[in-house]
C-alpha atoms as a PDB file:
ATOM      1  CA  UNK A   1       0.000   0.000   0.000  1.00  0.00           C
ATOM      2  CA  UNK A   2       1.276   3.320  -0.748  1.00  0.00           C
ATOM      3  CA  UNK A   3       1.217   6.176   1.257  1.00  0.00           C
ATOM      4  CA  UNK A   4      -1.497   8.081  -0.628  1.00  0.00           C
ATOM      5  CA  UNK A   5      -4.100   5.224  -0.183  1.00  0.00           C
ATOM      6  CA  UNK A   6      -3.589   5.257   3.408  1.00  0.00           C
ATOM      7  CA  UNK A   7      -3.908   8.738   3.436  1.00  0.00           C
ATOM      8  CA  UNK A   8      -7.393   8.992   1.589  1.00  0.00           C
ATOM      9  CA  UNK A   9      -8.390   5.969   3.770  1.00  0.00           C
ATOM     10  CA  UNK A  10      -7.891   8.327   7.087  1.00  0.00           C
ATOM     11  CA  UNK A  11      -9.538  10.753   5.308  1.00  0.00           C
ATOM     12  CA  UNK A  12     -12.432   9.293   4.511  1.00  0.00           C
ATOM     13  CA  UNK A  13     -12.535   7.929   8.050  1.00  0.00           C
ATOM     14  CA  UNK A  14     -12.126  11.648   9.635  1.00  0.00           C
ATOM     15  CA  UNK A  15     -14.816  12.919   7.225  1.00  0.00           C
ATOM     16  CA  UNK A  16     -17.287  10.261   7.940  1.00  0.00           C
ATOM     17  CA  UNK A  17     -16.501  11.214  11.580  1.00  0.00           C
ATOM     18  CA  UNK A  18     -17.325  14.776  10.841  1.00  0.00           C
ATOM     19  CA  UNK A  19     -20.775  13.341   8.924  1.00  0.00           C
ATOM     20  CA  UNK A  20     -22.044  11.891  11.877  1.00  0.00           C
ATOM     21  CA  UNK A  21     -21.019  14.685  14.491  1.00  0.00           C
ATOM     22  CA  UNK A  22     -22.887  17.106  12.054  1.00  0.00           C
ATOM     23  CA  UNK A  23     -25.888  14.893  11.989  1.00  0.00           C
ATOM     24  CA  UNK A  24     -26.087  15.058  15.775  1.00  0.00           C
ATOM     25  CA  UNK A  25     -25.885  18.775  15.900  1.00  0.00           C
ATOM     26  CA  UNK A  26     -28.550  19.165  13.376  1.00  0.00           C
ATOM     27  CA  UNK A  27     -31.018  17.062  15.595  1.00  0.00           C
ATOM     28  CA  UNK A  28     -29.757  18.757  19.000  1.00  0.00           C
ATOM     29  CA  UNK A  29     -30.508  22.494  16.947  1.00  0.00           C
ATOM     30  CA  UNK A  30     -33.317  21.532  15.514  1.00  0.00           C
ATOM     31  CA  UNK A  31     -34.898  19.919  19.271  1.00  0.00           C
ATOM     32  CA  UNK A  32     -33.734  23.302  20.717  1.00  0.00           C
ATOM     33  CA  UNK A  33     -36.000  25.248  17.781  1.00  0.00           C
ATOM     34  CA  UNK A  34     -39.019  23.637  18.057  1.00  0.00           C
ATOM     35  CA  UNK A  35     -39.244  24.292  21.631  1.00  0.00           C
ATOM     36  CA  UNK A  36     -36.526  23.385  24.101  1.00  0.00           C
ATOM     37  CA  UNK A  37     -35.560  27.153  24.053  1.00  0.00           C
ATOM     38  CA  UNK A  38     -38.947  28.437  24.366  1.00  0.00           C
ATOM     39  CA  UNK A  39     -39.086  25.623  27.599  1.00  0.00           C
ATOM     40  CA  UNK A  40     -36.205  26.987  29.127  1.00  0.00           C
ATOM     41  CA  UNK A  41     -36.819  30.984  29.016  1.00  0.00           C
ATOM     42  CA  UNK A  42     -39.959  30.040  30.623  1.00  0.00           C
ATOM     43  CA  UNK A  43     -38.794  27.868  33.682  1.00  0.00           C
ATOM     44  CA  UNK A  44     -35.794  31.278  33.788  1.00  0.00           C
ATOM     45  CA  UNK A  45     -39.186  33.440  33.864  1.00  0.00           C
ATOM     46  CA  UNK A  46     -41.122  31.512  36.502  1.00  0.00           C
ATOM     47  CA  UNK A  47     -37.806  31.347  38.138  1.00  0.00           C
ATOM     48  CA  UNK A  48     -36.962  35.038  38.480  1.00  0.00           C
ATOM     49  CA  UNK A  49     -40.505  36.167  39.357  1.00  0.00           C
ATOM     50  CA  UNK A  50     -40.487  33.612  42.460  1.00  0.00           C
ATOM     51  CA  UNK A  51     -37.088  35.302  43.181  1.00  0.00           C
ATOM     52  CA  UNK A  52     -38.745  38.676  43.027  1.00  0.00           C
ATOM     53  CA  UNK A  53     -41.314  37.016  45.295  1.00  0.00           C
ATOM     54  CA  UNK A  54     -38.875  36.323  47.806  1.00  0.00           C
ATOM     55  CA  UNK A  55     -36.767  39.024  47.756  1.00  0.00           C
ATOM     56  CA  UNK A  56     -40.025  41.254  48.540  1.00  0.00           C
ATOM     57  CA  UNK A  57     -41.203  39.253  51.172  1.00  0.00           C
ATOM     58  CA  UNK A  58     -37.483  39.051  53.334  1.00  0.00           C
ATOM     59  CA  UNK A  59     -37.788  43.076  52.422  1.00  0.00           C
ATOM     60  CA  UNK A  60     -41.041  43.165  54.540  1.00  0.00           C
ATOM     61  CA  UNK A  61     -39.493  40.732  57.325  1.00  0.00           C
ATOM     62  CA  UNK A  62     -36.724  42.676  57.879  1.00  0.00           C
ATOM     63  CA  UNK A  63     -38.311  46.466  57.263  1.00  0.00           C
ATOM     64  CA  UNK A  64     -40.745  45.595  60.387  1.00  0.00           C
ATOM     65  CA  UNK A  65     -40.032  42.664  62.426  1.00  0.00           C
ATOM     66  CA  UNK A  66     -36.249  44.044  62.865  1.00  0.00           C
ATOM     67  CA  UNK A  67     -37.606  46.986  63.597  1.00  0.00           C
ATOM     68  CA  UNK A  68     -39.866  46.021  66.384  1.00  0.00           C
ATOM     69  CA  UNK A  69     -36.940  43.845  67.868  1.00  0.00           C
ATOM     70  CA  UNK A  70     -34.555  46.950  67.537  1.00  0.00           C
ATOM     71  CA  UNK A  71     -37.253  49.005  69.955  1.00  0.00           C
ATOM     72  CA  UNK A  72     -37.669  45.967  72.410  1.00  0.00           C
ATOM     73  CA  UNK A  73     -34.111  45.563  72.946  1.00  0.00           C
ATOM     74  CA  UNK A  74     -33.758  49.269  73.372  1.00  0.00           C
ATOM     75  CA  UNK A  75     -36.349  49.486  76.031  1.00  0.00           C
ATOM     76  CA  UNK A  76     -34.562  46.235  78.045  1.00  0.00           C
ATOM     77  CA  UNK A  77     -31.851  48.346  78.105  1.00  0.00           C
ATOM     78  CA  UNK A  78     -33.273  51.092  79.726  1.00  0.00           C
ATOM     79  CA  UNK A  79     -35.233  48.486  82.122  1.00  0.00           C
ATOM     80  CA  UNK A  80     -31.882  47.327  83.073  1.00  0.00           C
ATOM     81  CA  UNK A  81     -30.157  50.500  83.821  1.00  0.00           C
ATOM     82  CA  UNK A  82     -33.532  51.254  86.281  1.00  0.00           C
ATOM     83  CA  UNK A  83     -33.419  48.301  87.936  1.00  0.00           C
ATOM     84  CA  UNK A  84     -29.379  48.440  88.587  1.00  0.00           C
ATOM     85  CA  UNK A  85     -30.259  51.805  90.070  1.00  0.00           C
ATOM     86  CA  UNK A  86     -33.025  50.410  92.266  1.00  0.00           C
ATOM     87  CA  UNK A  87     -30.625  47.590  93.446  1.00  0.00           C
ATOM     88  CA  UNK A  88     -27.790  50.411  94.583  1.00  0.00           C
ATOM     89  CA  UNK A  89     -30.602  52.262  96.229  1.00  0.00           C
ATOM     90  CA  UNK A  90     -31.797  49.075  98.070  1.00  0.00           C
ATOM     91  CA  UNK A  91     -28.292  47.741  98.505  1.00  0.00           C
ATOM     92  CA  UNK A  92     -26.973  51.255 100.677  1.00  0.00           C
ATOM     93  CA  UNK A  93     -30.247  50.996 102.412  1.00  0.00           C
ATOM     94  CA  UNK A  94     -29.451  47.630 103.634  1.00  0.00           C
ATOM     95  CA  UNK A  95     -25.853  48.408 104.724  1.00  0.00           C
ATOM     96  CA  UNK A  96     -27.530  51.305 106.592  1.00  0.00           C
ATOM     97  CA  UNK A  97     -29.953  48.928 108.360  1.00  0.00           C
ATOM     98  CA  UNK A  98     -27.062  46.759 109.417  1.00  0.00           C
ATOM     99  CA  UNK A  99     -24.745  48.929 110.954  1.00  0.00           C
ATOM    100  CA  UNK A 100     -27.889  50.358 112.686  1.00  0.00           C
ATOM    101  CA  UNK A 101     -28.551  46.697 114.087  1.00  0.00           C
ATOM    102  CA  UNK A 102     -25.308  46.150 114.866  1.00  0.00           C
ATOM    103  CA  UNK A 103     -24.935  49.268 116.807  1.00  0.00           C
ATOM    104  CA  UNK A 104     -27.914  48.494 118.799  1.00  0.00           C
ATOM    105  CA  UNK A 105     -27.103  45.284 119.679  1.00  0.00           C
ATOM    106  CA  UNK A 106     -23.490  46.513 120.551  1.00  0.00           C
ATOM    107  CA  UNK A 107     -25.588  49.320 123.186  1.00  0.00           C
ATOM    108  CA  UNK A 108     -27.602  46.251 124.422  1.00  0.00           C
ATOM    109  CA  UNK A 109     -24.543  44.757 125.341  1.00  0.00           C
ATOM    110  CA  UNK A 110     -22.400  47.022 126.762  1.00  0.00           C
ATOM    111  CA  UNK A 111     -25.405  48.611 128.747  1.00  0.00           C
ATOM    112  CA  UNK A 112     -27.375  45.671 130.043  1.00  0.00           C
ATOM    113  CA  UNK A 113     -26.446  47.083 133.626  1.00  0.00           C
ATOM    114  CA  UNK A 114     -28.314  50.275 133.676  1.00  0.00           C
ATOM    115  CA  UNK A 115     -31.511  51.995 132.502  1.00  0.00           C
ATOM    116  CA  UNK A 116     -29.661  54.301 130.330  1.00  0.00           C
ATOM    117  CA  UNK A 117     -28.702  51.621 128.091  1.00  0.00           C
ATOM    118  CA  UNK A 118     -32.011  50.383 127.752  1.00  0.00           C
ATOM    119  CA  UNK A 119     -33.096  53.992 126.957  1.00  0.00           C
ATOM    120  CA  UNK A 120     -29.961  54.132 124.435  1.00  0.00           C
ATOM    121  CA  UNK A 121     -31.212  50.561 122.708  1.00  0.00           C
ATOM    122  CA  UNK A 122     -34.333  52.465 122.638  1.00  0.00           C
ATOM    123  CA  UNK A 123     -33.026  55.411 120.861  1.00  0.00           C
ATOM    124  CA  UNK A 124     -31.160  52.941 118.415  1.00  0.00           C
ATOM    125  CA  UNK A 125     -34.200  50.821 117.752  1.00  0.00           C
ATOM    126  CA  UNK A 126     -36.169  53.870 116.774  1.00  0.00           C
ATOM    127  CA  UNK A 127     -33.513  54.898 114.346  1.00  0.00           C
ATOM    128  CA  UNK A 128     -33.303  51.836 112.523  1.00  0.00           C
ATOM    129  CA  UNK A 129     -36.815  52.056 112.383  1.00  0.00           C
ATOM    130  CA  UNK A 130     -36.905  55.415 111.210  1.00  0.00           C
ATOM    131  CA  UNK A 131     -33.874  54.424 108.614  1.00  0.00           C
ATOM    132  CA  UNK A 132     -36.222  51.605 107.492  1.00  0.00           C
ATOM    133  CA  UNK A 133     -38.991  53.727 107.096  1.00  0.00           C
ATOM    134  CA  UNK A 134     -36.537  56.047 104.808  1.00  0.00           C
ATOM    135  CA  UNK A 135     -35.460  53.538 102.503  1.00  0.00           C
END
């Protein structure tokens, strides 16, 4: 066999090759035509207005429900600062209390002799009671 008969033969190979591929691409082309295309622009249409859909909806979730939950933790805030302010008030009114108690008892003690320590304890009850009363 010569070299130009071996030649034509892998032509005629490649060429039938090329035959075939073409006769593939016509059918794919000619599916996509009649209505593949049309198939596909309409699932991208029906997929971009239930995007749109979406997209308005989380708009509305986050315009008001953030919103609300912004104003909530805002006025927890403020709750919190009032009530650390109430627990200082309440806290200094119970160390005054104490060292009232512990004063009188400390009269009652050293005075348990006379009358003038129990009008002393008296004194000391009646200003814990009146620091009581205060707080």
């Amino acid at each position: 066999m010569s070299l130009a008969i071996v030649a034509n033969a892998l032509t005629m190979i490649f060429c039938m090759a090329v035959l075939v591929q073409s006769v593939r691409m016509m059918r794919s082309l000619r599916t996509v035509k009649d209505g593949a295309l049309t198939d596909v622009v309409a699932a991208l249409e029906k997929a971009t207005t239930g995007a749109r859909a979406v997209l308005s909806d989380m708009k509305a979730t986050l315009g008001t429900d953030c919103a609300q939950h912004a104003r909530l933790v805002e006025q927890a805030r403020e709750l919190r600062d009032e009530l650390q302010l109430m627990t200082g008030i309440a806290d200094g009114a119970c160390e005054r209390i104490v060292n009232a108690v512990s004063l009188a008892n400390a009269l009652r003690a050293a005075g348990a002799d006379g009358a003038e320590a129990e009008d002393e304890t008296e004194d000391a009850a009646a200003n814990v009671q009146r620091q009581a009363e205060a707080a």
